[in-house]
C-alpha atoms as a PDB file:
ATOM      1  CA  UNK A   1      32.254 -73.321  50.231  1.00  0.00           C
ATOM      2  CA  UNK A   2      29.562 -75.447  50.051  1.00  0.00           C
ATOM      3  CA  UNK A   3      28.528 -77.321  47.161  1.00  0.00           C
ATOM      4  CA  UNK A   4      32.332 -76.729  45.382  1.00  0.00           C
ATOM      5  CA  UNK A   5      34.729 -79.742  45.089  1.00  0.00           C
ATOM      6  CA  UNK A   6      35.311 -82.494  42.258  1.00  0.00           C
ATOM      7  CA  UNK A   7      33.252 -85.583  41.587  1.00  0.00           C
ATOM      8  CA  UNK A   8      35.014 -89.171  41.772  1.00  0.00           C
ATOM      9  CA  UNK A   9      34.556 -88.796  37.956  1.00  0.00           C
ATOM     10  CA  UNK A  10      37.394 -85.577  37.979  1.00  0.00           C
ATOM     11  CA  UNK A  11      34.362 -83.234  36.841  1.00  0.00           C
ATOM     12  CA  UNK A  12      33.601 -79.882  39.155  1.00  0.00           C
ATOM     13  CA  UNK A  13      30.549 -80.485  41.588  1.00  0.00           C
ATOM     14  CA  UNK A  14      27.379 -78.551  40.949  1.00  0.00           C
ATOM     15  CA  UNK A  15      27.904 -75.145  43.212  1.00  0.00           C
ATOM     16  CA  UNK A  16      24.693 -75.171  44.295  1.00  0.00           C
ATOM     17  CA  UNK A  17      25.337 -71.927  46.101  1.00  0.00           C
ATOM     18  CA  UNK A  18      25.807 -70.351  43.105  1.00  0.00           C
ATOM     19  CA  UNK A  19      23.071 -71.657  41.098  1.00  0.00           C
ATOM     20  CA  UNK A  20      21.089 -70.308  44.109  1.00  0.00           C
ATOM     21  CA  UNK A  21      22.117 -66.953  43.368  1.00  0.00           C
ATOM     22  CA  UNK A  22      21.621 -67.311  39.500  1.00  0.00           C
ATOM     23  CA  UNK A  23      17.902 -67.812  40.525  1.00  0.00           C
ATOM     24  CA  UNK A  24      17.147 -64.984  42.575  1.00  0.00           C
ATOM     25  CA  UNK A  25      18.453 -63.349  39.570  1.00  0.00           C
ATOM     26  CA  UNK A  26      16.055 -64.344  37.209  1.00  0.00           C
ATOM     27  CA  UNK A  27      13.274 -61.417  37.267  1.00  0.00           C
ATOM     28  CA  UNK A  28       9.876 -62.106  37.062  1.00  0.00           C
ATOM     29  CA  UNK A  29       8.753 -61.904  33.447  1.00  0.00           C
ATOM     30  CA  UNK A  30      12.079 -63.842  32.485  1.00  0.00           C
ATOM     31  CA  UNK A  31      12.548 -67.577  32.607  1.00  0.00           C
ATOM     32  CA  UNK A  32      15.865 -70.120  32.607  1.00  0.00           C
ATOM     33  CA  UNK A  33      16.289 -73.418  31.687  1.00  0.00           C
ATOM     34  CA  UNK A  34      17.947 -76.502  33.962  1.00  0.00           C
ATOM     35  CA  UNK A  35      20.785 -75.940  31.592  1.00  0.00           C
ATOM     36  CA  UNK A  36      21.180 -72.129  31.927  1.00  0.00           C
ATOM     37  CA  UNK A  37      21.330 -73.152  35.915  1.00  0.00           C
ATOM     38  CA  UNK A  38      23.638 -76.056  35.678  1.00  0.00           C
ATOM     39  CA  UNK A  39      26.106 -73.440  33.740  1.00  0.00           C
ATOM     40  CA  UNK A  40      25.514 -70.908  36.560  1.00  0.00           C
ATOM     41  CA  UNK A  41      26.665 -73.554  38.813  1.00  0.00           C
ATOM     42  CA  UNK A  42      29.553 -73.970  37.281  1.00  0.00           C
ATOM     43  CA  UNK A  43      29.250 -76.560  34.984  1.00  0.00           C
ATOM     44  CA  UNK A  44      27.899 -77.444  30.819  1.00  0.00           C
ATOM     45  CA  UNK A  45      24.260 -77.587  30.488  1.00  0.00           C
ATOM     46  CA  UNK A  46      24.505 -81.441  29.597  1.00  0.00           C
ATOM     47  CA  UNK A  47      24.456 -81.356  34.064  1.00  0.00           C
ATOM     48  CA  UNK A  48      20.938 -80.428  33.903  1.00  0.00           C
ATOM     49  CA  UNK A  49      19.877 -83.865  35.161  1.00  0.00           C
ATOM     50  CA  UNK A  50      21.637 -82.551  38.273  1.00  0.00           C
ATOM     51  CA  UNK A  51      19.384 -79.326  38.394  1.00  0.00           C
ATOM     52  CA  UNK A  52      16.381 -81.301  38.179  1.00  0.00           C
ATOM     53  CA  UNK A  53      17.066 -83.153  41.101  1.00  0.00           C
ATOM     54  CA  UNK A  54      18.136 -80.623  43.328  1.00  0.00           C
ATOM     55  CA  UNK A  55      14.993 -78.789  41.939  1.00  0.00           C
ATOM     56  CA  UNK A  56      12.926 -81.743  42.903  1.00  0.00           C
ATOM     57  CA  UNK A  57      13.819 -81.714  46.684  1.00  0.00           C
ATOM     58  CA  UNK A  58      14.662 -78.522  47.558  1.00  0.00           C
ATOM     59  CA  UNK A  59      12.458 -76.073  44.861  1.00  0.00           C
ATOM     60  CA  UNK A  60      10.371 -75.144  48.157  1.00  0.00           C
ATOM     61  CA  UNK A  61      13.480 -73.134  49.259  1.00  0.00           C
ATOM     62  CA  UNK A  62      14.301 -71.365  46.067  1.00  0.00           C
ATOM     63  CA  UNK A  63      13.378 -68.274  44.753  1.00  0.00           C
ATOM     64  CA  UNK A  64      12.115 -68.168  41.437  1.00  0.00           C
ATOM     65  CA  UNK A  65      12.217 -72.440  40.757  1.00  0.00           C
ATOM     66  CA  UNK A  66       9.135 -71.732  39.486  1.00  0.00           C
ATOM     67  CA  UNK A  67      10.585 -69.863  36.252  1.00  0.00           C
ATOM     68  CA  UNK A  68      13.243 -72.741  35.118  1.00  0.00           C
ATOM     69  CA  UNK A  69      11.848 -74.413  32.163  1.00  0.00           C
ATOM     70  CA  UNK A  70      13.126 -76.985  29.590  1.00  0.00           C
ATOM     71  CA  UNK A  71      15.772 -75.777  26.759  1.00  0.00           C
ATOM     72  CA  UNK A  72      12.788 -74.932  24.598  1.00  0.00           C
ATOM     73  CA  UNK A  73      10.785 -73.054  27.192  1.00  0.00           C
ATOM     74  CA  UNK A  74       8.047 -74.791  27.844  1.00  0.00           C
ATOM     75  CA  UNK A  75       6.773 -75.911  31.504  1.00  0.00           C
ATOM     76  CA  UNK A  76       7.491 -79.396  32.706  1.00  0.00           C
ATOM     77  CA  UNK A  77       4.180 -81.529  32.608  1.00  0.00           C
ATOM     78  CA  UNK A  78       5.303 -83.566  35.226  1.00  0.00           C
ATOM     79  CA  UNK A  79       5.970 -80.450  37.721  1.00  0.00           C
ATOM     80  CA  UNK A  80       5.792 -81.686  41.309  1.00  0.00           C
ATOM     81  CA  UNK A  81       5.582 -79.100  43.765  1.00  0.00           C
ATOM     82  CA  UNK A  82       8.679 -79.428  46.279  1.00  0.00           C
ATOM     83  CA  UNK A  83       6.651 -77.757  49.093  1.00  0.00           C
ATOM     84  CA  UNK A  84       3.478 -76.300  50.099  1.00  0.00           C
ATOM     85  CA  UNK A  85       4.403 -72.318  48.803  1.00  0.00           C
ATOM     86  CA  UNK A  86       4.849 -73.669  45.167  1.00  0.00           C
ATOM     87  CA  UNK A  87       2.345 -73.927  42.311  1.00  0.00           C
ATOM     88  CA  UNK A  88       0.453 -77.077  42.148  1.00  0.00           C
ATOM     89  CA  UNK A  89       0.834 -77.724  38.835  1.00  0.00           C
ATOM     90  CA  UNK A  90       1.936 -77.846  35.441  1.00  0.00           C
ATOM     91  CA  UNK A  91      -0.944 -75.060  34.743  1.00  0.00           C
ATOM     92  CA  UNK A  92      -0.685 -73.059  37.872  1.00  0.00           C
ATOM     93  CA  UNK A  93       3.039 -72.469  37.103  1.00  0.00           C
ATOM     94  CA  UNK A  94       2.323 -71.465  33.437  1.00  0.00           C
ATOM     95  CA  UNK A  95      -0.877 -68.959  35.073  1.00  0.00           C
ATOM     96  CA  UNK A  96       1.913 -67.464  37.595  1.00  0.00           C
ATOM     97  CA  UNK A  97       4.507 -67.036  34.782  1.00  0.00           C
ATOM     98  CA  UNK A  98       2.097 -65.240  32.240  1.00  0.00           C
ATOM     99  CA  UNK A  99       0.795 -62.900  35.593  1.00  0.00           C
ATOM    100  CA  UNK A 100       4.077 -62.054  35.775  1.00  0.00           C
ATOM    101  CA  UNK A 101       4.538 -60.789  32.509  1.00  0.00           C
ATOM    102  CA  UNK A 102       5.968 -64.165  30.204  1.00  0.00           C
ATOM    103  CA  UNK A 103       4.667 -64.660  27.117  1.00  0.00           C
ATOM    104  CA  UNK A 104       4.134 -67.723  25.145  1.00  0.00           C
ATOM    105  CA  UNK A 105       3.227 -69.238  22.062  1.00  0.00           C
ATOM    106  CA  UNK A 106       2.618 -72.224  21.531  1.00  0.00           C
ATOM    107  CA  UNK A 107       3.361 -73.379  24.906  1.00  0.00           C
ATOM    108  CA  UNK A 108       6.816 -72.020  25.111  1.00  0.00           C
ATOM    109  CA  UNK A 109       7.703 -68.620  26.968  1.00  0.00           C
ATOM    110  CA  UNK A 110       9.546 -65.930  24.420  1.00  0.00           C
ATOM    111  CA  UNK A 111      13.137 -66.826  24.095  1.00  0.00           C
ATOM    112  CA  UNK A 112      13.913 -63.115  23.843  1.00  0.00           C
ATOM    113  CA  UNK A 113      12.378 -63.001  28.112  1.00  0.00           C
ATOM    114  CA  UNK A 114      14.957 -66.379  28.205  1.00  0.00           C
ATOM    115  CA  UNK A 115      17.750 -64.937  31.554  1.00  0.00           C
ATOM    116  CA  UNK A 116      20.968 -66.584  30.758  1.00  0.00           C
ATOM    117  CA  UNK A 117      23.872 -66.804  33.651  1.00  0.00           C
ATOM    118  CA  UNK A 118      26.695 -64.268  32.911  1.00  0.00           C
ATOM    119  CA  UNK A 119      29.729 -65.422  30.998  1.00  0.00           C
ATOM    120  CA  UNK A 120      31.999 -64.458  33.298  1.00  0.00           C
END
């Protein structure tokens, strides 16, 4: 299966395949975090870093990227669309979110609307 396998460190790859999945999960009106991914795919949420990156170059192929925010819900200011179908910015993600039902305060989305992969 793609994306399975160990890391030189003895630590389970990232199954990318299944973080996939986790995604098109994710309703509109909820949100993740990198974390809440990096669990889905099989790891802790400490392999976030991992999440970003794959975020980063292939977001423009996932459904839903647009709804994984940081632990504390709030939108990345740095967002970076990863292709031309994604929001442009940091704003225009937070205007899609809240059309799509997410609420914040304070600039972070509702915890309670926070998806969370399945234990199991």
């Amino acid at each position: 299966m793609p994306g399975c396998g160990w890391t030189m460190t003895g630590r389970p790859k990232l199954d990318l395949d299944q973080a996939a999945e986790f995604l098109r999960s994710v309703p509109a009106g909820n949100w993740t975090s990198y974390g809440d991914v990096a669990v889905a795919a099989g790891r802790g949420p400490n392999a976030a870093q991992g999440i970003v990156s794959w975020i980063g170059s292939r977001g423009h192929q996932l459904h839903g990227v647009h709804r994984v925010l940081n632990v504390r819900g709030e939108v990345n200011a740095s967002w970076t669309p990863a292709g031309p179908s994604l929001p442009q910015d940091a704003h225009a993600v937070r205007e899609l979110l809240e059309r799509e039902g997410l609420r914040f305060t304070n600039d972070r989305a509702d915890p309670r609307q926070r998806s969370r992969p399945s234990s199991g």
